[in-house]
C-alpha atoms as a PDB file:
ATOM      1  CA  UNK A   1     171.383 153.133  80.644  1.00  0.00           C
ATOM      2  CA  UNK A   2     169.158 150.659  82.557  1.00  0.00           C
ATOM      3  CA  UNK A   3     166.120 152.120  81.863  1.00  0.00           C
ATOM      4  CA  UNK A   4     164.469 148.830  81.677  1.00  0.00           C
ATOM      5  CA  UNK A   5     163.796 146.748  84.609  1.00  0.00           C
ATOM      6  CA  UNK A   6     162.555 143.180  84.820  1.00  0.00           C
ATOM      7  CA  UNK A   7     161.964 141.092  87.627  1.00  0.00           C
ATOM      8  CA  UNK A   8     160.884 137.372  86.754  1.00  0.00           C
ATOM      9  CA  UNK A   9     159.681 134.418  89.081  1.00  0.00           C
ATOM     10  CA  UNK A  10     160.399 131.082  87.671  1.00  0.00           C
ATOM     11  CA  UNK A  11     157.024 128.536  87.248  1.00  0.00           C
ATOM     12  CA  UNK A  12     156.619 125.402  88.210  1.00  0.00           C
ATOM     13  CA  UNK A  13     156.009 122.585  85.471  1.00  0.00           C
ATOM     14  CA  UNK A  14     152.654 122.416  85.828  1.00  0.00           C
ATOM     15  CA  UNK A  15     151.520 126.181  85.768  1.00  0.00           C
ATOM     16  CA  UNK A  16     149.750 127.031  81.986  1.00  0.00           C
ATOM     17  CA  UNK A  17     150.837 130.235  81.649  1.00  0.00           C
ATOM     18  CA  UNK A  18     150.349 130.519  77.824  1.00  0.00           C
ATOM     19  CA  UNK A  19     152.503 130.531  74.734  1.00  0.00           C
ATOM     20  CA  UNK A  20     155.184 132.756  74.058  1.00  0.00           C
ATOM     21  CA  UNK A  21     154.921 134.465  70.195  1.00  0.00           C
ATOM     22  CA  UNK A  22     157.205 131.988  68.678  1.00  0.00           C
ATOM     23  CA  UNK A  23     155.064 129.199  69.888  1.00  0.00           C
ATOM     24  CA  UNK A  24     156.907 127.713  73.204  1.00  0.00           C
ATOM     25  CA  UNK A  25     155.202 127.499  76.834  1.00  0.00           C
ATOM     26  CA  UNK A  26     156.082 130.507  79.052  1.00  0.00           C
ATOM     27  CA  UNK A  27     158.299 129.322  82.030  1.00  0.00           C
ATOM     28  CA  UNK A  28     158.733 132.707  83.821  1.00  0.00           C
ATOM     29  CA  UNK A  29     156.006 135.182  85.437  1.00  0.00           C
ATOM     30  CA  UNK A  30     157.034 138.589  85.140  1.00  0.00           C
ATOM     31  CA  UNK A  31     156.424 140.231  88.419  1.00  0.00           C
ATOM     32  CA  UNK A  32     158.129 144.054  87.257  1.00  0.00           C
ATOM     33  CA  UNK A  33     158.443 144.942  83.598  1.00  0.00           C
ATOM     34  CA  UNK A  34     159.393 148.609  84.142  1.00  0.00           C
ATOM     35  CA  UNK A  35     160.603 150.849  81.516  1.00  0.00           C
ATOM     36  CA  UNK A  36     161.930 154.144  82.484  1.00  0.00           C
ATOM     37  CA  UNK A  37     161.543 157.070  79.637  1.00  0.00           C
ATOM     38  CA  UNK A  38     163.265 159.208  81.514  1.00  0.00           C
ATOM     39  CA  UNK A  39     166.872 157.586  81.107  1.00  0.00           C
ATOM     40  CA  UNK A  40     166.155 156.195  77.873  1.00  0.00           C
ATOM     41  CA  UNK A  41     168.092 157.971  75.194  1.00  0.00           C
ATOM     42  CA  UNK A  42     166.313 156.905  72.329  1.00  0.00           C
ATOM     43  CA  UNK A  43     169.596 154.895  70.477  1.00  0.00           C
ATOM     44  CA  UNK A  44     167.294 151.808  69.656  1.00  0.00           C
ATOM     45  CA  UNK A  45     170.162 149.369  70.976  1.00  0.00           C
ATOM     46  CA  UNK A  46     166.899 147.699  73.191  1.00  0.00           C
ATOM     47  CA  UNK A  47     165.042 146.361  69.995  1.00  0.00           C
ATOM     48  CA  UNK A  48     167.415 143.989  68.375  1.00  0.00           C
ATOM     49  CA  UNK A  49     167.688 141.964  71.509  1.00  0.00           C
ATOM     50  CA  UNK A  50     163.961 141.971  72.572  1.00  0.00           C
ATOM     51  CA  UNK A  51     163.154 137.669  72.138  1.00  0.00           C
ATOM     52  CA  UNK A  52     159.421 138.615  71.649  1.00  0.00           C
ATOM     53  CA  UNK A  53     159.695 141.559  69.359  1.00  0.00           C
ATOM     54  CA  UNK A  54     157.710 143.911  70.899  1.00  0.00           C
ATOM     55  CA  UNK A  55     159.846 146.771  71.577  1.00  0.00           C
ATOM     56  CA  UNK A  56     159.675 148.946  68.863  1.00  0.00           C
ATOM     57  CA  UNK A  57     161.363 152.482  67.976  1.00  0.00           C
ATOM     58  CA  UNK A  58     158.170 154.880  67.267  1.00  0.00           C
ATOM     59  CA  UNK A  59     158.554 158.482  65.870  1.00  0.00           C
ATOM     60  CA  UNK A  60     157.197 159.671  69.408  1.00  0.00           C
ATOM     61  CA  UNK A  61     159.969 161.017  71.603  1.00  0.00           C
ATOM     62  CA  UNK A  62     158.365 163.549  73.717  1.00  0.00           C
ATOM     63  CA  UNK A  63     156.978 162.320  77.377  1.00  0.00           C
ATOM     64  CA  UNK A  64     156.682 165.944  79.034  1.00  0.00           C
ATOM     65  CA  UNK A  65     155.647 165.169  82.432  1.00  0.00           C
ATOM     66  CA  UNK A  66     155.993 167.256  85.855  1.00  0.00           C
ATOM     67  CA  UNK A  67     156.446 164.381  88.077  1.00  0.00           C
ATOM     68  CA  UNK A  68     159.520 161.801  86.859  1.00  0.00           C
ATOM     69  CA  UNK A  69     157.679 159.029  88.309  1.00  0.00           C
ATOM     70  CA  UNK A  70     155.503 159.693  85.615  1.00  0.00           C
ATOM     71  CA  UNK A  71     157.878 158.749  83.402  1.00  0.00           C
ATOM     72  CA  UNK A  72     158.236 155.012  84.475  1.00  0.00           C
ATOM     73  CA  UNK A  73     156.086 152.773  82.440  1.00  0.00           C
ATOM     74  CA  UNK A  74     154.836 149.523  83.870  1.00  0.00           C
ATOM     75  CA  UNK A  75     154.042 146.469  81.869  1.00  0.00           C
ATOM     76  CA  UNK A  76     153.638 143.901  84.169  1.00  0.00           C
ATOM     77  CA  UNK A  77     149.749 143.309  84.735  1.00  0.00           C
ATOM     78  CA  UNK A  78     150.898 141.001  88.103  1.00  0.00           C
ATOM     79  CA  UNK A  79     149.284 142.700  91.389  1.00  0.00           C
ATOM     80  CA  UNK A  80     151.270 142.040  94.452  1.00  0.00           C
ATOM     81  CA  UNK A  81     149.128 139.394  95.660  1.00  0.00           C
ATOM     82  CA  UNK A  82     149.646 137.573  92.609  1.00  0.00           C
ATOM     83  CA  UNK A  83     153.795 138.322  93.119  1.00  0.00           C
ATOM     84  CA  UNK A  84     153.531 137.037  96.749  1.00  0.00           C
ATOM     85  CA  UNK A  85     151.685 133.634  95.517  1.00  0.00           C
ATOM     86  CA  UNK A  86     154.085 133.159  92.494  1.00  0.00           C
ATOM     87  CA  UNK A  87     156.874 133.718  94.644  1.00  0.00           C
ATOM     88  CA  UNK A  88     155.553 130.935  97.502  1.00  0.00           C
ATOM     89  CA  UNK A  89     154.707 128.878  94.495  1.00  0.00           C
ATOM     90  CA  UNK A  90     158.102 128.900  93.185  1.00  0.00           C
ATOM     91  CA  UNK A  91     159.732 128.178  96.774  1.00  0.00           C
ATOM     92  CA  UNK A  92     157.936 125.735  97.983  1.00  0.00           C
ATOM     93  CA  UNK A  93     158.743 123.851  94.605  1.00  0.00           C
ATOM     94  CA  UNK A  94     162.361 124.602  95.311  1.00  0.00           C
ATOM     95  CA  UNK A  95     161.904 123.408  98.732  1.00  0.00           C
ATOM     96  CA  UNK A  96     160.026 120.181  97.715  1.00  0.00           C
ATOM     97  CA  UNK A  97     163.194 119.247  95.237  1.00  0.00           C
ATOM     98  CA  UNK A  98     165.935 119.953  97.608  1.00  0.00           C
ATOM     99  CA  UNK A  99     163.857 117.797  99.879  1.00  0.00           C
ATOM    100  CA  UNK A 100     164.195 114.924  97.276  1.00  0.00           C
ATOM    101  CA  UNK A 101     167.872 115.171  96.656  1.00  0.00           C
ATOM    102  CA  UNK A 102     170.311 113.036  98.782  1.00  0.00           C
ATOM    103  CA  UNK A 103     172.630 115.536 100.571  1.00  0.00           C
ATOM    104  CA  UNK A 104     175.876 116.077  98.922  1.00  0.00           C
ATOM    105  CA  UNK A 105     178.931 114.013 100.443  1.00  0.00           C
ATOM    106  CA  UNK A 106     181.628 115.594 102.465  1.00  0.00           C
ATOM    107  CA  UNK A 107     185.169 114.844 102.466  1.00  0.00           C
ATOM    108  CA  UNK A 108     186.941 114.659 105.193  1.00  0.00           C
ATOM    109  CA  UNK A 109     190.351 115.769 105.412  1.00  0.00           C
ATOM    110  CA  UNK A 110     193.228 113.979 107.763  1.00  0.00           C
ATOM    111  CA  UNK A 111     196.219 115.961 108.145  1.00  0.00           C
ATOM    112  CA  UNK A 112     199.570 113.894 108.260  1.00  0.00           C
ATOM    113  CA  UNK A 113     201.940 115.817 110.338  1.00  0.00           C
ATOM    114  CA  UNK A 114     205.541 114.002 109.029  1.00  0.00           C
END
């Protein structure tokens, strides 16, 4: 149905961005975390595969609202500044390792015309 939308930004080493719930160090900001009540169809098929557990089915179904913008959720608590320096973080990091890699060898090709 794709009534849940998530954008991530991948951290470098160094960032402390917490623990997850099982324990391990969070490698990803999450710049969108959008859910969409409006498409959702209530079928439940989003909670088995949630890695953190917190999707949950509730008995509350009804989100009456006039607007359907209304209706998207969002759980991401990133501003866009804070997207914009994650983002810059994360390519200059990709930038600095690129930097630090030989460059791949090319092959050259002779054709034999026989």
């Amino acid at each position: 149905m794709n009534c849940i939308d998530i954008k991530t930004v991948k951290a470098i080493p160094t960032d402390d961005l917490g623990t997850t719930s099982t324990g391990q160090k969070k490698r990803l900001y999450v710049t969108k975390f959008n859910i969409d009540i409006g498409k959702c169809c209530y079928c439940g098929l989003c909670v088995p595969p949630c890695p953190t557990d917190c999707i949950k089915m509730t008995e509350t179904y009804e989100f009456s609202e006039y607007n359907r913008q209304d209706l998207i959720y969002n759980f991401s608590t990133m501003t866009a500044d804070d997207v914009a320096a994650a983002k810059a973080k994360a390519a200059a990091a990709a930038a600095a390792k690129s930097a630090s890699q030989p460059a791949p060898k090319t092959e050259t090709k002779t054709e034999n015309n026989h």
